[in-house]
Protein backbone atom coordinates (compact mmCIF):
# COMPACT_ATOMS: atom_id res chain seq x y z
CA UNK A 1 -13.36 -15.07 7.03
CA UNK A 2 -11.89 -14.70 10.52
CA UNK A 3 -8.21 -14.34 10.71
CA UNK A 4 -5.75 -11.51 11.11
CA UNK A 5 -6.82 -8.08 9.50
CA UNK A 6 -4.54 -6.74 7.02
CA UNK A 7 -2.29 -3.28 8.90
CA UNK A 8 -4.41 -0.48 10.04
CA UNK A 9 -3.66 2.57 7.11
CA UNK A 10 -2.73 6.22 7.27
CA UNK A 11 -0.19 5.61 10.61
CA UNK A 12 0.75 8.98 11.42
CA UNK A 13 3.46 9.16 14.32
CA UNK A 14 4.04 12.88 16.12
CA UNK A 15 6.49 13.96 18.52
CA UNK A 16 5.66 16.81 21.18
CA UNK A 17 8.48 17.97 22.98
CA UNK A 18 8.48 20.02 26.00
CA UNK A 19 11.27 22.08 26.81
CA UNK A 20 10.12 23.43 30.55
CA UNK A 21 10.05 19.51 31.24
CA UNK A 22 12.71 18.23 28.60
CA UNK A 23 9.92 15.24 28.11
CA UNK A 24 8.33 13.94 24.78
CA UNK A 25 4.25 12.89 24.11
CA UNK A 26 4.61 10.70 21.36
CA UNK A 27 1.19 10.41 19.27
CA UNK A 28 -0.24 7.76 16.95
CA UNK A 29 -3.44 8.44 14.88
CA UNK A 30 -4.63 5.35 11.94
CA UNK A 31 -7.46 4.65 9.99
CA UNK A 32 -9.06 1.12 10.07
CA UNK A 33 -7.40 -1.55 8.13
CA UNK A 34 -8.31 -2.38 4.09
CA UNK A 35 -9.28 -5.99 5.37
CA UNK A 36 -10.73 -6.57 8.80
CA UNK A 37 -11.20 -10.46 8.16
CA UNK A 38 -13.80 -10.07 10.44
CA UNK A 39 -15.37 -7.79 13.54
CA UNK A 40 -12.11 -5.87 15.27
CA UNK A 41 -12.77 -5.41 19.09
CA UNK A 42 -9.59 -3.27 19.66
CA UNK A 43 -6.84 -2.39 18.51
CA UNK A 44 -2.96 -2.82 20.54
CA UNK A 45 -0.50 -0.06 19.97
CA UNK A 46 3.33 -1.35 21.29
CA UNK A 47 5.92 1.50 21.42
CA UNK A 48 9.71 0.31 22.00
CA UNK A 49 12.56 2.51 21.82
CA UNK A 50 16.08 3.70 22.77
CA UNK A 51 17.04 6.89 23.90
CA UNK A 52 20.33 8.62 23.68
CA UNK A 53 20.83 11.87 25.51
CA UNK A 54 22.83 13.73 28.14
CA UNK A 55 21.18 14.08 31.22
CA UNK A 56 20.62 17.12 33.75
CA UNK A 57 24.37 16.54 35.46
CA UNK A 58 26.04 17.11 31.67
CA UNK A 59 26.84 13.00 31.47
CA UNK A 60 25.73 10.91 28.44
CA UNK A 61 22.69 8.79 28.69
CA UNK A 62 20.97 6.22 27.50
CA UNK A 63 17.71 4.51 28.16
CA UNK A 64 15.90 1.41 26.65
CA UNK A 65 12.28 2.80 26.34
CA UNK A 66 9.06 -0.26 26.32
CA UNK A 67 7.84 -2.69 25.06
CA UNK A 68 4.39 -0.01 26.38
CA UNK A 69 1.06 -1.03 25.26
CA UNK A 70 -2.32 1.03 25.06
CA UNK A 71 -5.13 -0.94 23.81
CA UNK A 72 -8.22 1.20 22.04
CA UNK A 73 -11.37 -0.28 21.92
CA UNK A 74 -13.48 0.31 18.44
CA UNK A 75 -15.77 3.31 18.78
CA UNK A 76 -13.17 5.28 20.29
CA UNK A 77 -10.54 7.87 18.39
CA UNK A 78 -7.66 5.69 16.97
CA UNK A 79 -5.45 7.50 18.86
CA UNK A 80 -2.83 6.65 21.66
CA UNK A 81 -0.23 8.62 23.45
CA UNK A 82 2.70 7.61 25.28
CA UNK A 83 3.55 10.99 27.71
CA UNK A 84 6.87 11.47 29.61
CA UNK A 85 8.81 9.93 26.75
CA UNK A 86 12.92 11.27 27.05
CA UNK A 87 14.14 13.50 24.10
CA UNK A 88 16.21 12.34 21.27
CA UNK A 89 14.19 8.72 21.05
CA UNK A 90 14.40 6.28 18.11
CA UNK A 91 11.20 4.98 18.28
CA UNK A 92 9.10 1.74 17.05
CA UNK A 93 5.44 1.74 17.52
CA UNK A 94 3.85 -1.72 16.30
């Protein structure tokens, strides 16, 4: 029965932007997967992206965001934030 559990469900990704600090908080809420396969001990939440902007001196700008990894152990909220993400961000959270 052990093995990988099937994807956790209901992802929800938010963006909070900021516009005194020009900075993002990026959000991800889930519920626990359909198929655990087993006891989960905590779950690993990667967020990669790339940013394309134009920074405070009017030049363009762009930034490679990640790989950045919270881990949440079960019994907590499935939640994790990633603060003092730049604006305009294309991004992957795994």
């Amino acid at each position: 029965m052990d093995g990988m559990a099937s994807a956790p469900r209901n992802i929800v990704v938010k963006c909070h932007f900021d516009p005194k600090s020009h900075a993002s908080l990026i959000e991800a809420t889930w519920d626990e997967p359909e198929s655990s396969k087993g006891r989960i001990i905590e779950y690993v939440a990667t967020l990669r992206g790339n940013a394309s902007y134009v920074d405070e001196r009017g030049r363009p700008a762009e930034e490679e965001i990640g790989p950045l990894r919270k881990s949440v152990r079960v019994g907590q909220p499935k939640k994790v934030e990633f603060d003092n993400q730049p604006p305009n961000t294309n991004i992957y959270i795994r």
